[in-house]
N, C-alpha and C. Protein backbone atom coordinates (compact mmCIF):
# COMPACT_ATOMS: atom_id res chain seq x y z
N UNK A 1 85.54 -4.67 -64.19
CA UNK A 1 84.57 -5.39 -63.42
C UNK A 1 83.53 -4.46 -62.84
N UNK A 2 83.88 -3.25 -62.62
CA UNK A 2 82.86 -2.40 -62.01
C UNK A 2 82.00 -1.95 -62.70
N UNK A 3 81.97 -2.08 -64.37
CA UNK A 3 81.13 -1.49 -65.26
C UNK A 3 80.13 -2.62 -65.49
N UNK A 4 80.79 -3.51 -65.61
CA UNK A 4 80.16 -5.24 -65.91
C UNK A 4 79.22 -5.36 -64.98
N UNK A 5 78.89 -5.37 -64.02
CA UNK A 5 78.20 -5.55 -62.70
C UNK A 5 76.97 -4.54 -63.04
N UNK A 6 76.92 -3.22 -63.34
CA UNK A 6 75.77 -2.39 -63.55
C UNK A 6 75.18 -3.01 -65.05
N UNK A 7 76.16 -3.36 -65.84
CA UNK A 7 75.57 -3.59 -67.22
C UNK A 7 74.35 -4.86 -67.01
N UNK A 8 75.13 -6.07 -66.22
CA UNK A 8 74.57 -7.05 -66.30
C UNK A 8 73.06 -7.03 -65.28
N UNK A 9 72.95 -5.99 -64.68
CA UNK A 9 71.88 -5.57 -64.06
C UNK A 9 70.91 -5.00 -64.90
N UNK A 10 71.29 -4.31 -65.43
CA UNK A 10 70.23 -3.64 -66.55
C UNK A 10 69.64 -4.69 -67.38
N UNK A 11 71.22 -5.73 -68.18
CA UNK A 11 70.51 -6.47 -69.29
C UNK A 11 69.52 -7.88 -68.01
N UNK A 12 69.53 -8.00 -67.04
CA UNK A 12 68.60 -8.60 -66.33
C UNK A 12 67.64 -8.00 -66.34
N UNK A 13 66.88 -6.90 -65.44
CA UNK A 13 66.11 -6.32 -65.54
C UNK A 13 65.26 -6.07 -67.03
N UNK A 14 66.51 -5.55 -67.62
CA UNK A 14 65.30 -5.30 -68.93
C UNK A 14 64.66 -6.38 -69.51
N UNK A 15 65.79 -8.00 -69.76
CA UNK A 15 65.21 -8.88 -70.35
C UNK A 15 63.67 -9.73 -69.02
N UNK A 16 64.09 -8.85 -67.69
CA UNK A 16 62.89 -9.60 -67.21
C UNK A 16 61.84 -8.69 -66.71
N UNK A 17 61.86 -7.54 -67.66
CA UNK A 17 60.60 -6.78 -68.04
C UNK A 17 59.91 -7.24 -69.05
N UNK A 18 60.71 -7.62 -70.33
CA UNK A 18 60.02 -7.83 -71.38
C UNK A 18 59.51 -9.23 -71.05
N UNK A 19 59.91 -10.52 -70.56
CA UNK A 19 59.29 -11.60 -70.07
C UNK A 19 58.07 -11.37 -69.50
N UNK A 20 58.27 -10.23 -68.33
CA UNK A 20 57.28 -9.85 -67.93
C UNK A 20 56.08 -9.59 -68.72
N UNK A 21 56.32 -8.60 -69.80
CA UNK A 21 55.13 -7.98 -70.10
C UNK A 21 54.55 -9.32 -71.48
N UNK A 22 55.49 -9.63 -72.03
CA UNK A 22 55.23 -10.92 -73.20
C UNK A 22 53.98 -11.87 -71.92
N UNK A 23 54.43 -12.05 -70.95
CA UNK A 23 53.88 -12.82 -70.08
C UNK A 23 52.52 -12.26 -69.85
N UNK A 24 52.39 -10.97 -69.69
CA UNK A 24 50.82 -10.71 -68.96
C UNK A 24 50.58 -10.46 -70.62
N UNK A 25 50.52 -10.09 -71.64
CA UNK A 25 49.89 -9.62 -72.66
C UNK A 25 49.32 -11.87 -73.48
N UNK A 26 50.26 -12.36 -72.93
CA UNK A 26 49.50 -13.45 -73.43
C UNK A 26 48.80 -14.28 -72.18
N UNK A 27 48.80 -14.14 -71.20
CA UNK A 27 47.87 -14.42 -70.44
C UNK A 27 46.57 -13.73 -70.50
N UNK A 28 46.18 -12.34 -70.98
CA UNK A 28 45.21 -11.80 -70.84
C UNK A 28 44.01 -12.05 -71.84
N UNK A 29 43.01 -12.12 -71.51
CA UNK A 29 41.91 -13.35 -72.32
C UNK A 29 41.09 -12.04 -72.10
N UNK A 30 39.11 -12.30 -72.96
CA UNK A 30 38.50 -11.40 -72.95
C UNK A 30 37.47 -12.47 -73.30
N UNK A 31 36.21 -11.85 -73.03
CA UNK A 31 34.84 -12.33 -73.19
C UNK A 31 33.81 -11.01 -73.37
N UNK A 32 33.15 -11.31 -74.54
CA UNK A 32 31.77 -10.28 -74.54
C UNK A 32 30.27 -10.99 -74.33
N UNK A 33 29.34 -10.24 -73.93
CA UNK A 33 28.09 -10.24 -74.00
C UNK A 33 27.45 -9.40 -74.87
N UNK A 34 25.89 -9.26 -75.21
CA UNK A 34 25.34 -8.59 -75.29
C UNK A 34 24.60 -7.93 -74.57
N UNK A 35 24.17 -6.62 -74.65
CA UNK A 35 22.89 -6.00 -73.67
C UNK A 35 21.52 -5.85 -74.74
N UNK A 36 20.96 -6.55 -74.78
CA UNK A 36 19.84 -6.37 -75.70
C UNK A 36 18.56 -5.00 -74.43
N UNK A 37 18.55 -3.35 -75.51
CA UNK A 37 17.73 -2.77 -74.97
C UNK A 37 16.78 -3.01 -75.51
N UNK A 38 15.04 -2.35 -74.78
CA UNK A 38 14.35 -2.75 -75.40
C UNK A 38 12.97 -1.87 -74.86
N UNK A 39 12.16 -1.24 -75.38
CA UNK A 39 10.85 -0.49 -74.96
C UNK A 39 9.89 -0.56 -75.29
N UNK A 40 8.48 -0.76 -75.08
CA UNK A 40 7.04 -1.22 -75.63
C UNK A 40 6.09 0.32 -75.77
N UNK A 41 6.02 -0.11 -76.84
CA UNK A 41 5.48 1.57 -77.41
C UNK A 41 3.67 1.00 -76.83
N UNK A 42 2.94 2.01 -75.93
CA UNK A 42 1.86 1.53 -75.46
C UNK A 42 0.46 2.91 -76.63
N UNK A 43 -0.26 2.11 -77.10
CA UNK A 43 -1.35 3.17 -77.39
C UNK A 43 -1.74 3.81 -76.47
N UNK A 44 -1.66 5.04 -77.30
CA UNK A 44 -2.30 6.44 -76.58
C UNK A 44 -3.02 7.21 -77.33
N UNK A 45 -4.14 7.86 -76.80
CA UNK A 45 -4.25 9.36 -77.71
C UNK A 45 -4.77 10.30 -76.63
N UNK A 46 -4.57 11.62 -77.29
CA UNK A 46 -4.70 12.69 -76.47
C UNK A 46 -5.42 13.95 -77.34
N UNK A 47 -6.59 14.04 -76.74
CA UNK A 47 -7.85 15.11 -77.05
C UNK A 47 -8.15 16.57 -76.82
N UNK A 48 -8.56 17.40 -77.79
CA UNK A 48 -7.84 19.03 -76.69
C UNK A 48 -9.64 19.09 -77.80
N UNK A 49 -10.32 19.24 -76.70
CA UNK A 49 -11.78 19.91 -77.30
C UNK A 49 -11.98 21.52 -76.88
N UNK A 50 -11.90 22.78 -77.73
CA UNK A 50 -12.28 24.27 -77.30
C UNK A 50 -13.63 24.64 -77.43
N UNK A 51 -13.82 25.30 -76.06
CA UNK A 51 -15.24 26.03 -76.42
C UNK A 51 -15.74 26.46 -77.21
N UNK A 52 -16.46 26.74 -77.47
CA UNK A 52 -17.54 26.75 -78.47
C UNK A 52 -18.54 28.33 -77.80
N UNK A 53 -18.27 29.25 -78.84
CA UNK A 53 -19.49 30.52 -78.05
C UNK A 53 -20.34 30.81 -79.74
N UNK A 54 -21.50 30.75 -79.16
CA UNK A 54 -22.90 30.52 -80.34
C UNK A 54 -23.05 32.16 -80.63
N UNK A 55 -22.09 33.11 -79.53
CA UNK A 55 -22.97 34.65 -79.91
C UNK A 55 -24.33 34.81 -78.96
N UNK A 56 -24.79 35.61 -79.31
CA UNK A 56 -25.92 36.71 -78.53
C UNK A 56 -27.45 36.43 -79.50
N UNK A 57 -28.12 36.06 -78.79
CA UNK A 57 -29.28 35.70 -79.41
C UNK A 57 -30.30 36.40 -79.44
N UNK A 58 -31.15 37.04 -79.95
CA UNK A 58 -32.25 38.15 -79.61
C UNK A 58 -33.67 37.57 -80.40
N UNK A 59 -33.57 36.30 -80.10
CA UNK A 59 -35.00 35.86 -80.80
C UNK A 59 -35.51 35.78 -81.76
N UNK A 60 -34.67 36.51 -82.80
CA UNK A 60 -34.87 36.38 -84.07
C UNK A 60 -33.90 36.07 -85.10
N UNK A 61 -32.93 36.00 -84.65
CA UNK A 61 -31.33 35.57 -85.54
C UNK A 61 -31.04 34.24 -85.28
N UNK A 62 -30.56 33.63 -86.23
CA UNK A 62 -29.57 32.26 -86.14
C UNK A 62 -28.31 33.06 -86.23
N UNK A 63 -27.81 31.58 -84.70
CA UNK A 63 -26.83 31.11 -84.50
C UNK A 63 -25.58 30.40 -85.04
N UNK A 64 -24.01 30.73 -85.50
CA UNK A 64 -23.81 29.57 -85.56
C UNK A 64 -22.02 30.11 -85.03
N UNK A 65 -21.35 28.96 -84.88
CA UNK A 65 -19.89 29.29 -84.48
C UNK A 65 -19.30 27.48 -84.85
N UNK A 66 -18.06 27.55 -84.57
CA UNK A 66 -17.24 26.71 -84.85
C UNK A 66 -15.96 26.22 -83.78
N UNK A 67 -15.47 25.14 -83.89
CA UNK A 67 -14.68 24.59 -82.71
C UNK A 67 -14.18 23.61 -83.41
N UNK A 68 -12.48 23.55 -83.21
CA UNK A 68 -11.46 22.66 -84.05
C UNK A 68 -11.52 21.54 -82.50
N UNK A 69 -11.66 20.42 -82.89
CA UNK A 69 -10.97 19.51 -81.83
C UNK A 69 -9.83 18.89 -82.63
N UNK A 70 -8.98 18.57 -81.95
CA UNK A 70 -7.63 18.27 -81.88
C UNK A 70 -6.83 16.84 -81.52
N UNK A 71 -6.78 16.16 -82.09
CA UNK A 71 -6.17 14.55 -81.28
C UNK A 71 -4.81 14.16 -81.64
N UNK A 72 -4.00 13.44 -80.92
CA UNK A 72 -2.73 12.93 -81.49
C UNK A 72 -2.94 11.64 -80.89
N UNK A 73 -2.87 10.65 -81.78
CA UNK A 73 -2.81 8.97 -81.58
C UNK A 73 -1.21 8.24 -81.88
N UNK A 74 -1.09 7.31 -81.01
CA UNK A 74 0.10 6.48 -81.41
C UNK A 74 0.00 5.78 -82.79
N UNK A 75 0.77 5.99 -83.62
CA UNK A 75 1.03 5.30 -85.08
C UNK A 75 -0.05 4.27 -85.38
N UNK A 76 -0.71 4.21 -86.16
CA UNK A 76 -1.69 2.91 -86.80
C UNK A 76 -3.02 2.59 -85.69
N UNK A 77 -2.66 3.78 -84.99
CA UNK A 77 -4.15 3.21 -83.56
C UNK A 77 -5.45 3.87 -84.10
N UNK A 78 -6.26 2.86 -84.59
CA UNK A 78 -7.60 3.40 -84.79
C UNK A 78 -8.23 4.04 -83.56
N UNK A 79 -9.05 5.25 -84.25
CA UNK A 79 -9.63 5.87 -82.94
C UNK A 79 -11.00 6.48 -83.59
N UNK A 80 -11.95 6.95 -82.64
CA UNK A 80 -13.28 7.29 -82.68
C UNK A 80 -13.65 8.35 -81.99
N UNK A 81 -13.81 9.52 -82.37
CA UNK A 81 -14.73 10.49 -81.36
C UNK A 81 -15.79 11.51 -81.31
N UNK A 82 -16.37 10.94 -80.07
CA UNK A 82 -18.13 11.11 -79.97
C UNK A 82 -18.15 12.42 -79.01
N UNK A 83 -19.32 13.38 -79.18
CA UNK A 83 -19.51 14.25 -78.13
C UNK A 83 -20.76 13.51 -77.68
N UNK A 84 -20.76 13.99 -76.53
CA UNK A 84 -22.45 13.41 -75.22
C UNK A 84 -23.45 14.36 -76.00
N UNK A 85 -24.41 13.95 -75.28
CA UNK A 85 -25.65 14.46 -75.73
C UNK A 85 -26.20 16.24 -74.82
N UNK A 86 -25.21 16.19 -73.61
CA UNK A 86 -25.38 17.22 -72.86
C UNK A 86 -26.50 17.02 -71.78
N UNK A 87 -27.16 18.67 -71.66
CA UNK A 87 -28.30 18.50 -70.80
C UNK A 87 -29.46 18.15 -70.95
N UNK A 88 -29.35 17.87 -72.44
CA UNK A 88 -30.84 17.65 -73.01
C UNK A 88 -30.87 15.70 -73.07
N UNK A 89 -29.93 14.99 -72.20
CA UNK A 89 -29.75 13.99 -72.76
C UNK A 89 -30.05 12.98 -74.33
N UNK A 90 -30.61 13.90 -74.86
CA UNK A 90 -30.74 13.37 -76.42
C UNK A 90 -29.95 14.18 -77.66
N UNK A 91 -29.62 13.43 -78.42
CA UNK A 91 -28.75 13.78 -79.94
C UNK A 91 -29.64 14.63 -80.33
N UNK A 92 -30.92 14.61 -80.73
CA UNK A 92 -31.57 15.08 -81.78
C UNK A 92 -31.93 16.62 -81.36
N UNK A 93 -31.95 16.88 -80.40
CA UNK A 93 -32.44 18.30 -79.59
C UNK A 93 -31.34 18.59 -78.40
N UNK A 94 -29.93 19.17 -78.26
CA UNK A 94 -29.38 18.98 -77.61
C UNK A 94 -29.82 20.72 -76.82
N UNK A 95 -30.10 20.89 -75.76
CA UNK A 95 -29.82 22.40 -74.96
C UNK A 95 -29.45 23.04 -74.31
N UNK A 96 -29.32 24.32 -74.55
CA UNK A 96 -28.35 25.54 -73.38
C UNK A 96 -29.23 25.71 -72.37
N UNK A 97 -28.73 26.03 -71.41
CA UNK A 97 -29.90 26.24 -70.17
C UNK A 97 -29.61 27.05 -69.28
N UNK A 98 -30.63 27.89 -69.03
CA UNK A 98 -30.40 28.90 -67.82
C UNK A 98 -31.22 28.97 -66.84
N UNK A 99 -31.01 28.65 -65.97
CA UNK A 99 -32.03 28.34 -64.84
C UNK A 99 -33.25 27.19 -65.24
N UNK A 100 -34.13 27.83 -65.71
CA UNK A 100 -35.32 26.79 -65.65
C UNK A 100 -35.54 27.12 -67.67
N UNK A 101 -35.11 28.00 -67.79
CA UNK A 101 -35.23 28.55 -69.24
C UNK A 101 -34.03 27.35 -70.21
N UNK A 102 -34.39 26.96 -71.60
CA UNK A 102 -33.46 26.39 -72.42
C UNK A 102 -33.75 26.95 -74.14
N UNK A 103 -32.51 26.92 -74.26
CA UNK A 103 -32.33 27.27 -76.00
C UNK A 103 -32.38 25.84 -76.45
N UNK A 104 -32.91 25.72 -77.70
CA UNK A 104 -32.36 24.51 -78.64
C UNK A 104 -31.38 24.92 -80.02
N UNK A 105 -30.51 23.79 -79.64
CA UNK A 105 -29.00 24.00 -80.57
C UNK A 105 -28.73 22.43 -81.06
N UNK A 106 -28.32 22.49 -81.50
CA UNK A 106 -27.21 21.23 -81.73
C UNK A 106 -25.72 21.28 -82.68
N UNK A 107 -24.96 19.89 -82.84
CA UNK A 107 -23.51 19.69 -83.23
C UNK A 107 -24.02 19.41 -84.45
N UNK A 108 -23.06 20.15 -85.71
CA UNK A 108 -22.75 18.90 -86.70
C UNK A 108 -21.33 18.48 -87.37
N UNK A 109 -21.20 17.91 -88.16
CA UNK A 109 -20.35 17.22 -88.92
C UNK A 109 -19.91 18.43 -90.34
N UNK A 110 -20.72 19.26 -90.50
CA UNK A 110 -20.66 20.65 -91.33
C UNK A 110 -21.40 21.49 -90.94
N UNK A 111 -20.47 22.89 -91.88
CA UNK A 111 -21.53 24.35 -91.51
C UNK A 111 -22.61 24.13 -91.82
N UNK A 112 -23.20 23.35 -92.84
CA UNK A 112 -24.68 24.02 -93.52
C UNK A 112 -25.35 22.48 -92.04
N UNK A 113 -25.31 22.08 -91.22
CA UNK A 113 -26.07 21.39 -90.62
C UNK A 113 -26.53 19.78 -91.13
N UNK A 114 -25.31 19.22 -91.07
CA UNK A 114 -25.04 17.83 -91.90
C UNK A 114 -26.01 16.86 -90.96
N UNK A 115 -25.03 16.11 -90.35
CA UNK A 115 -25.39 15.16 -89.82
C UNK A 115 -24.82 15.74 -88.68
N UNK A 116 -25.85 15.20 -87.19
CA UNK A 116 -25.63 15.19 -85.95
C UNK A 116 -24.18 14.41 -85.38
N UNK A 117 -23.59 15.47 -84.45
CA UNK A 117 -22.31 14.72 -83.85
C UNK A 117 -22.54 14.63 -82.58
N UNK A 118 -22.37 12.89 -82.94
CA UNK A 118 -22.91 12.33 -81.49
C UNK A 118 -22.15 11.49 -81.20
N UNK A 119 -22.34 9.88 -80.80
CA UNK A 119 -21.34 8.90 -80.71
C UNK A 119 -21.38 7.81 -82.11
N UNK A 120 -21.80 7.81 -83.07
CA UNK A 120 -21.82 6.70 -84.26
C UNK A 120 -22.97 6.07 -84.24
N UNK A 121 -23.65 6.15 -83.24
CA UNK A 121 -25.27 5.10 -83.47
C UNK A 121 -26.26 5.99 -83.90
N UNK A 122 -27.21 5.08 -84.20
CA UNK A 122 -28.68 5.76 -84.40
C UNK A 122 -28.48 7.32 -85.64
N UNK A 123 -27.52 6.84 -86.59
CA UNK A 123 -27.59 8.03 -87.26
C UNK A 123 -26.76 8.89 -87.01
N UNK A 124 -26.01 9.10 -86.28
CA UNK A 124 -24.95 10.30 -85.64
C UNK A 124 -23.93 10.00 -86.35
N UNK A 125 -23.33 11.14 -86.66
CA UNK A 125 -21.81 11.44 -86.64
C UNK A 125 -20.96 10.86 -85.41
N UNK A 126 -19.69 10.42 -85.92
CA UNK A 126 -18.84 10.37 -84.87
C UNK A 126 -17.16 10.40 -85.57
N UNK A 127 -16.34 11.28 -85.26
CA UNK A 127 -15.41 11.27 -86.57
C UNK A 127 -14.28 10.21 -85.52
N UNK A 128 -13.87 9.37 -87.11
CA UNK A 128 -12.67 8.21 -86.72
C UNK A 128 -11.56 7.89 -87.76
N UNK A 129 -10.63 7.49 -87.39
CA UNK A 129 -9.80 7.99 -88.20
C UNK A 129 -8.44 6.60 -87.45
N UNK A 130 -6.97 6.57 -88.33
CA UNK A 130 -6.14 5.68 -87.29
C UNK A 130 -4.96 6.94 -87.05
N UNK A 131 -4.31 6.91 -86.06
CA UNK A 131 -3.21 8.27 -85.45
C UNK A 131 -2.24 7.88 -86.19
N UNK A 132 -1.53 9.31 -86.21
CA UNK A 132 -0.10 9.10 -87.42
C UNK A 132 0.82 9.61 -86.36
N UNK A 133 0.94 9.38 -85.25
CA UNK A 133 2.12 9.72 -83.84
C UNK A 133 1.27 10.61 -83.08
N UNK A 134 2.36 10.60 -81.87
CA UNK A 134 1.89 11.63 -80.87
C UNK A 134 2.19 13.23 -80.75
N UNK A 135 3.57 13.27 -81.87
CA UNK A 135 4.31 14.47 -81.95
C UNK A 135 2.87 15.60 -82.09
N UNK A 136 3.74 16.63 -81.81
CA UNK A 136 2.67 17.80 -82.16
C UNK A 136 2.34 18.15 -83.63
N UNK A 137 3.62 17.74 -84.63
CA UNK A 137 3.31 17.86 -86.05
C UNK A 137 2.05 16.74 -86.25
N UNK A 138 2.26 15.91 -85.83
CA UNK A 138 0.93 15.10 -85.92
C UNK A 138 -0.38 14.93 -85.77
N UNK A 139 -0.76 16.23 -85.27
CA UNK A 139 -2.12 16.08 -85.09
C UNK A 139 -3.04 16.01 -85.38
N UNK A 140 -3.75 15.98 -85.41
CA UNK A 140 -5.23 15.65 -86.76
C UNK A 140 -5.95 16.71 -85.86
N UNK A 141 -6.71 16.79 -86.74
CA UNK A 141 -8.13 18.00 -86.40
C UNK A 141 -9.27 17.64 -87.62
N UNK A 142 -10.40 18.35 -86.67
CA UNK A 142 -11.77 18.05 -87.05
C UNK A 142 -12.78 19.07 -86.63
N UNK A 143 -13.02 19.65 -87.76
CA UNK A 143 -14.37 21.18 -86.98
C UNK A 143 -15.60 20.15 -86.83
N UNK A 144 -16.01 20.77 -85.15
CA UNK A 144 -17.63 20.87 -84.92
C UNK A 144 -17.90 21.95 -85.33
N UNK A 145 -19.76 21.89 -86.01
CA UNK A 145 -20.15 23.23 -86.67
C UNK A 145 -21.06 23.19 -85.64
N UNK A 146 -21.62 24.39 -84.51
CA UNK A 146 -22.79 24.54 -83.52
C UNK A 146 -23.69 25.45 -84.49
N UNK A 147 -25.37 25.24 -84.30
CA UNK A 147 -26.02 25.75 -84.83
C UNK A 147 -27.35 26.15 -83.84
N UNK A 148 -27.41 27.58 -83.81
CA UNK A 148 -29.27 27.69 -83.16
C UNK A 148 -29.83 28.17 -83.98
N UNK A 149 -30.74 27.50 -83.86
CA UNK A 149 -32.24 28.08 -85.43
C UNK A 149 -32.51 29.12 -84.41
N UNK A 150 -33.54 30.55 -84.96
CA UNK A 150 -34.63 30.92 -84.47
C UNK A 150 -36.03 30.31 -84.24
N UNK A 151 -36.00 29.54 -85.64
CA UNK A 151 -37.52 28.93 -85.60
C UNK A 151 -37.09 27.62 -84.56
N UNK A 152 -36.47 27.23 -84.26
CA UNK A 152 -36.34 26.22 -83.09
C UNK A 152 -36.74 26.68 -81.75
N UNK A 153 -36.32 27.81 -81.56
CA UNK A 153 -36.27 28.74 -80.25
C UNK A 153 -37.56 30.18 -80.32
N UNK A 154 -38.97 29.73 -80.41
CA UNK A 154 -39.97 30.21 -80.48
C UNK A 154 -40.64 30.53 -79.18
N UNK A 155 -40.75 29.82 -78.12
CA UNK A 155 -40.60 30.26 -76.93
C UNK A 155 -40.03 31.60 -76.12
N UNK A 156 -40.99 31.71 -74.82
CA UNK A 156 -40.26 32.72 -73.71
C UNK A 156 -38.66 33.02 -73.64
N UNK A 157 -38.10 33.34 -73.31
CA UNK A 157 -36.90 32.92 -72.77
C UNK A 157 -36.34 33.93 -72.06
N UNK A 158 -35.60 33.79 -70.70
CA UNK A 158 -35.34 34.80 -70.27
C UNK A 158 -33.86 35.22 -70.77
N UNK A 159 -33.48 36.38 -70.19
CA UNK A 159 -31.68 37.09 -70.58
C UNK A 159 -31.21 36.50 -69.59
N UNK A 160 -29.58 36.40 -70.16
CA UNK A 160 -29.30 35.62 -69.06
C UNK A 160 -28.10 34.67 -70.20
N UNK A 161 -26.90 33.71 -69.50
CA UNK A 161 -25.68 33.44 -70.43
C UNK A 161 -26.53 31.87 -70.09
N UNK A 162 -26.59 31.01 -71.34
CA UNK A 162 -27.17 29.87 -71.20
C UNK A 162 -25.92 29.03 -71.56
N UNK A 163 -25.97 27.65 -71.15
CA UNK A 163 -24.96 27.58 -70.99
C UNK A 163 -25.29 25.67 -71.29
N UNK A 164 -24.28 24.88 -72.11
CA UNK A 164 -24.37 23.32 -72.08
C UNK A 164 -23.18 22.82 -72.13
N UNK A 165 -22.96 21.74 -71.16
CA UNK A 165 -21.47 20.93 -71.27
C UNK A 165 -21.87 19.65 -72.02
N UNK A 166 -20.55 19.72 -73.14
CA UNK A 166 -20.68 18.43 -73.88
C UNK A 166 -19.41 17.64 -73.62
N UNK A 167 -19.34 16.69 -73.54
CA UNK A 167 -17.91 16.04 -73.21
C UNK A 167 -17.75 15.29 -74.74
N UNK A 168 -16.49 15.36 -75.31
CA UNK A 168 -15.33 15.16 -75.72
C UNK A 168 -14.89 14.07 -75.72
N UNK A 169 -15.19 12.55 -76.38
CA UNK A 169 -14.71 11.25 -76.17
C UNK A 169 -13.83 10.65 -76.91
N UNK A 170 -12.57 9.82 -77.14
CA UNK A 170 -12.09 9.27 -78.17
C UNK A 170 -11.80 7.99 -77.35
N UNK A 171 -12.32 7.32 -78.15
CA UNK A 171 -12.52 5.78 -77.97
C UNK A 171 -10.47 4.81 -78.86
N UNK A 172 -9.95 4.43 -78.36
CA UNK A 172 -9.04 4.26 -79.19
C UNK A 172 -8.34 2.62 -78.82
């Protein structure tokens, strides 16, 4: 009788563990959702225009130098870009200026002096193109060619660093 008494404890217990656990494993239910993520790719582009130095002028030499501009557009985004006209407010005669003194120069679209780069009207250059990403492998580029005649620049002029800001536009 004294062995019987521990046995029949155990075979209780154990058979009302396994009740137990038969019991919570079929009571236990489940439900899913979804999380739908989600992000809106917004057009962009981004413009890196470098100076531009024409050299040392002595009144009788042409000018000329060169400048890569640089853009990265979001995938399939058409884009457009124009330089200003500067201090000379006009395309056709754009100039450096030093004090009261000015050189005449202008932008083009090639070395040998193509077409004026301006904004797309009235005859101007304006280079456009659609962006292939923003990555840095992606970037597109486009040379401005700067040009000063001598025979343009027949005039006085004093010494002195002449100097024109053109701004850099992409329309996109």
């Amino acid at each position: 009788k004294a062995l019987a008494f521990p046995l029949i404890l155990v075979f209780v217990f154990g058979v009302a563990g396994i009740l137990l656990a038969l019991a919570g494993s079929a009571q236990a239910a489940t439900k899913t959702d979804g999380i739908q993520v989600s992000a809106n790719v917004a057009k962009n582009c981004i413009i890196s225009a470098p100076d531009m130095n024409l050299g040392s002028f002595d009144g009788t030499n042409d000018l000329n130098a060169s400048s890569v501009i640089s853009i990265r557009c979001t995938a399939s985004t058409p884009f457009a870009v124009g330089l200003s006209t500067g201090s000379s407010g006009v395309y056709a005669n754009r100039t450096l200026v030093f004090g009261a003194d000015t050189l005449n120069y202008n932008l083009f679209d090639s070395a040998v002096g193509g077409t004026i780069w301006g904004d797309g009207a009235n005859s101007t250059f304006a280079w456009s193109g659609t962006g292939s990403g923003m990555a840095l492998a992606n970037a597109q580029t486009q040379t401005v060619y700067g040009l000063l005649l001598a025979t343009a620049n027949s005039g006085p002029v004093a010494a002195g660093a002449y100097l024109d800001d053109i701004v850099a536009t992409i329309t996109y």
